[in-house]
N, C-alpha and C. Protein backbone atom coordinates (compact mmCIF):
# COMPACT_ATOMS: atom_id res chain seq x y z
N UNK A 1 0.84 -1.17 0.00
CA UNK A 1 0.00 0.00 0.00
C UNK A 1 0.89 1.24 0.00
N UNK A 2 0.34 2.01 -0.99
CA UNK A 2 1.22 3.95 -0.82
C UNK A 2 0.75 4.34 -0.06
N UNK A 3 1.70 5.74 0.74
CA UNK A 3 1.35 6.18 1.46
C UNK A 3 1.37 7.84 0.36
N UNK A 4 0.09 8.77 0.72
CA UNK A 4 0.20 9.86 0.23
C UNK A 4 1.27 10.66 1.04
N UNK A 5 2.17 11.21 0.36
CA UNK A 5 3.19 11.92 0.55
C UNK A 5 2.32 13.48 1.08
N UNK A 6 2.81 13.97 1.60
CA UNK A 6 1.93 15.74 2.16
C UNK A 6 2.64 16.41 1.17
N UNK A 7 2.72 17.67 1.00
CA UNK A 7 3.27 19.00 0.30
C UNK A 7 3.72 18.42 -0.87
N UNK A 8 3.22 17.59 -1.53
CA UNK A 8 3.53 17.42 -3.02
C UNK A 8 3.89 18.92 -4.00
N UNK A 9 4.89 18.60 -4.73
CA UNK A 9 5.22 19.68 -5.89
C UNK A 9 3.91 19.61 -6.83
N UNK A 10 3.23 20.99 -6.95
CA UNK A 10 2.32 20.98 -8.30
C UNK A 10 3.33 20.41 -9.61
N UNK A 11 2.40 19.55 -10.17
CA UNK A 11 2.65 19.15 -11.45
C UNK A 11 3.08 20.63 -12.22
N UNK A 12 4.01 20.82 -12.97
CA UNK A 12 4.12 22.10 -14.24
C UNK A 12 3.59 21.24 -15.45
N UNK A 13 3.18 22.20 -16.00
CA UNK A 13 2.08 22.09 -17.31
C UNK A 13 3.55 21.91 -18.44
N UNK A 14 4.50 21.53 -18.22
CA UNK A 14 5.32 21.36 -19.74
C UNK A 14 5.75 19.86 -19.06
N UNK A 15 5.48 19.42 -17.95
CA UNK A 15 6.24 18.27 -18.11
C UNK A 15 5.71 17.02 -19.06
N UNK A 16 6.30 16.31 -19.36
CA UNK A 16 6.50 15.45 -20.37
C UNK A 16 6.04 14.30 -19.91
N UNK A 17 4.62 13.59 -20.36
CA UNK A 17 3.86 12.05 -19.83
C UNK A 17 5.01 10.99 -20.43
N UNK A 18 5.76 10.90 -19.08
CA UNK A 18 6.65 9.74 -19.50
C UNK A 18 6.18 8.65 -19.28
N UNK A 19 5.16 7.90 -19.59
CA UNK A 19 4.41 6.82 -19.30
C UNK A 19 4.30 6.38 -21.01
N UNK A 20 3.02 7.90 -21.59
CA UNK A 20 2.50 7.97 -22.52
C UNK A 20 3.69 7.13 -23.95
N UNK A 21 4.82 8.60 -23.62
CA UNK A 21 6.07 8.07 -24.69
C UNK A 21 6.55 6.91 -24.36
N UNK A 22 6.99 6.35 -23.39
CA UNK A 22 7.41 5.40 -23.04
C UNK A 22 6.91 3.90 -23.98
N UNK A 23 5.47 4.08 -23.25
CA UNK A 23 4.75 3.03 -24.20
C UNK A 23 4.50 3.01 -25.63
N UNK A 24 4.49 3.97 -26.32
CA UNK A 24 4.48 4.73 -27.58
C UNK A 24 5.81 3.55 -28.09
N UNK A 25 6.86 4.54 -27.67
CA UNK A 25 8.28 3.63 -28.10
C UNK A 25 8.51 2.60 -27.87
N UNK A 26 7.75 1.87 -27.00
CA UNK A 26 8.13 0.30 -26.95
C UNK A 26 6.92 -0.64 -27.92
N UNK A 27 5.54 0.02 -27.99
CA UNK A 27 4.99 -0.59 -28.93
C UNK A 27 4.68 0.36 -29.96
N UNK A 28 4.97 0.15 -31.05
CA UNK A 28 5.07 0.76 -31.81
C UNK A 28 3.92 0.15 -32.80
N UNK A 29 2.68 0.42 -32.61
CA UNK A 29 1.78 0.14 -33.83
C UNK A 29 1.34 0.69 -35.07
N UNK A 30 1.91 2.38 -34.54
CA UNK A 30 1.84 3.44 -35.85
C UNK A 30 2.93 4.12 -35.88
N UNK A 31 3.31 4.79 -36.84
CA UNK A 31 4.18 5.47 -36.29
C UNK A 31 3.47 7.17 -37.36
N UNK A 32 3.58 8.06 -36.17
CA UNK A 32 3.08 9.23 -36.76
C UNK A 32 3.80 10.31 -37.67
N UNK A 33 2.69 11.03 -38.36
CA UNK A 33 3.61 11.72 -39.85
C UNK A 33 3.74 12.91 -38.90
N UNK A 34 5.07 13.41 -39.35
CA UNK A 34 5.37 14.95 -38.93
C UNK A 34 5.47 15.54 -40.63
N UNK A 35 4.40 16.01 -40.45
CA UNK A 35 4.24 16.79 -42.17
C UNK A 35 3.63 18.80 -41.13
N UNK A 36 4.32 19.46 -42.25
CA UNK A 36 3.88 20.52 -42.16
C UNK A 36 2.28 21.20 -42.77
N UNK A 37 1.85 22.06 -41.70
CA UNK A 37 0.87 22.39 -42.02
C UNK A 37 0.19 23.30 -42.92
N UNK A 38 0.97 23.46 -44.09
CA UNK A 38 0.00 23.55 -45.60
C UNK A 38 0.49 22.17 -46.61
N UNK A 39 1.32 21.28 -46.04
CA UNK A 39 1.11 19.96 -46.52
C UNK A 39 -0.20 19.57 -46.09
N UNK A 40 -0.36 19.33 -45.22
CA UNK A 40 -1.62 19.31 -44.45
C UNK A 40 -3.42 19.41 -44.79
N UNK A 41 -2.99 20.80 -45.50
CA UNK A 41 -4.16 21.39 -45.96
C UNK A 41 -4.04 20.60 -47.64
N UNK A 42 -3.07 20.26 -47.93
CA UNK A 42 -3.17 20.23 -49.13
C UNK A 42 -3.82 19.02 -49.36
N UNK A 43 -3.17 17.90 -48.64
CA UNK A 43 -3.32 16.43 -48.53
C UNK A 43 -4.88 15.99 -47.98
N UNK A 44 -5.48 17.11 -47.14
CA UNK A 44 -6.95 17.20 -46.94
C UNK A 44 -7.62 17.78 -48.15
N UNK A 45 -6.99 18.75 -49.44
CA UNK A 45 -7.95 19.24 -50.16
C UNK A 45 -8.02 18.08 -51.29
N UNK A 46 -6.87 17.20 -51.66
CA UNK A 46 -6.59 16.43 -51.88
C UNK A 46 -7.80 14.97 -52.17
N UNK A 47 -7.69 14.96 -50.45
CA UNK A 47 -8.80 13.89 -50.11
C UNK A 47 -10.56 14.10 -50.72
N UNK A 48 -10.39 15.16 -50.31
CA UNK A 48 -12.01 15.91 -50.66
C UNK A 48 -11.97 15.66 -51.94
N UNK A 49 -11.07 16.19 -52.82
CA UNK A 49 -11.43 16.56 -54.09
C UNK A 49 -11.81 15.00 -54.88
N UNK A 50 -11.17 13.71 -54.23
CA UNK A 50 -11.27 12.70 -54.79
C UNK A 50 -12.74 12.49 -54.30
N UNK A 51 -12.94 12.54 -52.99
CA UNK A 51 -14.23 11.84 -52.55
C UNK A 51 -15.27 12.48 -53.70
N UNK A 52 -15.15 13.71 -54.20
CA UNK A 52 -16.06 14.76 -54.75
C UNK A 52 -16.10 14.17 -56.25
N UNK A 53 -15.05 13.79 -56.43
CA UNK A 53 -15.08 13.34 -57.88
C UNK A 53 -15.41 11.38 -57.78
N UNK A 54 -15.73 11.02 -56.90
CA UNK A 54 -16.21 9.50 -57.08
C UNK A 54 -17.48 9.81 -56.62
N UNK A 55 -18.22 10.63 -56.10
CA UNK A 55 -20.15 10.61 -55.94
C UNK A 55 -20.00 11.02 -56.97
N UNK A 56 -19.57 12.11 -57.71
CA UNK A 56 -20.11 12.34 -58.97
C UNK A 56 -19.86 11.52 -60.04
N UNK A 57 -19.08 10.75 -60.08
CA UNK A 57 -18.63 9.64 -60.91
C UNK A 57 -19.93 8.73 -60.58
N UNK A 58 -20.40 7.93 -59.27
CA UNK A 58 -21.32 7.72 -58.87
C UNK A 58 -22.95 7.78 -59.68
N UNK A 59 -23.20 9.00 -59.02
CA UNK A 59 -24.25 9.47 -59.45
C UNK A 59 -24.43 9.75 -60.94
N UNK A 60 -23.32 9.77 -61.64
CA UNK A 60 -23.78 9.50 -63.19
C UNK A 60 -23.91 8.62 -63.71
N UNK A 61 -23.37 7.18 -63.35
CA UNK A 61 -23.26 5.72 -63.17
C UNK A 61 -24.87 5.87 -63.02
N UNK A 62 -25.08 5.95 -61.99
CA UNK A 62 -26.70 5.93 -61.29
C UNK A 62 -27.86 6.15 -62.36
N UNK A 63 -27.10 7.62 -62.88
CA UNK A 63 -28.26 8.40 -64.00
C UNK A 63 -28.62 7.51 -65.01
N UNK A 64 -27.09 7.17 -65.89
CA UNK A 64 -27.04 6.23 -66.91
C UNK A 64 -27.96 5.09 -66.56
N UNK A 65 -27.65 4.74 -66.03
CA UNK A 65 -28.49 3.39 -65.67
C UNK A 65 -30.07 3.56 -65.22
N UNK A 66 -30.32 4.51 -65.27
CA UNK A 66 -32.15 4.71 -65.02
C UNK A 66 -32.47 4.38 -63.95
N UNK A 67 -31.54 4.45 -62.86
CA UNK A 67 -32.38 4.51 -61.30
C UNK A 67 -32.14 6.09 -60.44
C-alpha cells in the first residue's frame, strides 16, 4: 500500500507524460507523420477533391443506368 506523501510539488504544465512516450516507443503500432501544415491542408484538399469526384462519378453511373 502507498502512502500519500503531504506537500507534493504541483505538477508544471510542460512536463512530459513519460508513461505515454514510453509506451508509444516500446509498442510501436503506428508510427506518426510529422508533415507541415500547408502539406496538411493540401493532402486534406486532396482527399475531398477525390471523394467529390467518385459521388459524382457515382451518381452518373446511377443516371445512366435509369435509377
Amino acid at each position: 500500500m502507498f502512502r500519500i506523501r503531504k506537500n507534493k510539488p504541483a505538477i508544471s504544465a510542460d512536463a512530459r507524460p513519460f508513461r505515454t512516450v514510453r509506451r508509444l516507443n516500446i509498442n510501436r503500432t503506428y508510427t506518426p507523420l510529422k508533415i507541415g501544415v500547408v502539406a496538411g491542408y493540401i493532402l486534406l484538399g486532396m482527399l475531398s477533391a477525390s471523394s467529390s469526384m467518385f459521388g459524382i462519378l457515382v451518381g452518373t453511373l446511377l443516371r445512366m443506368a435509369g435509377l
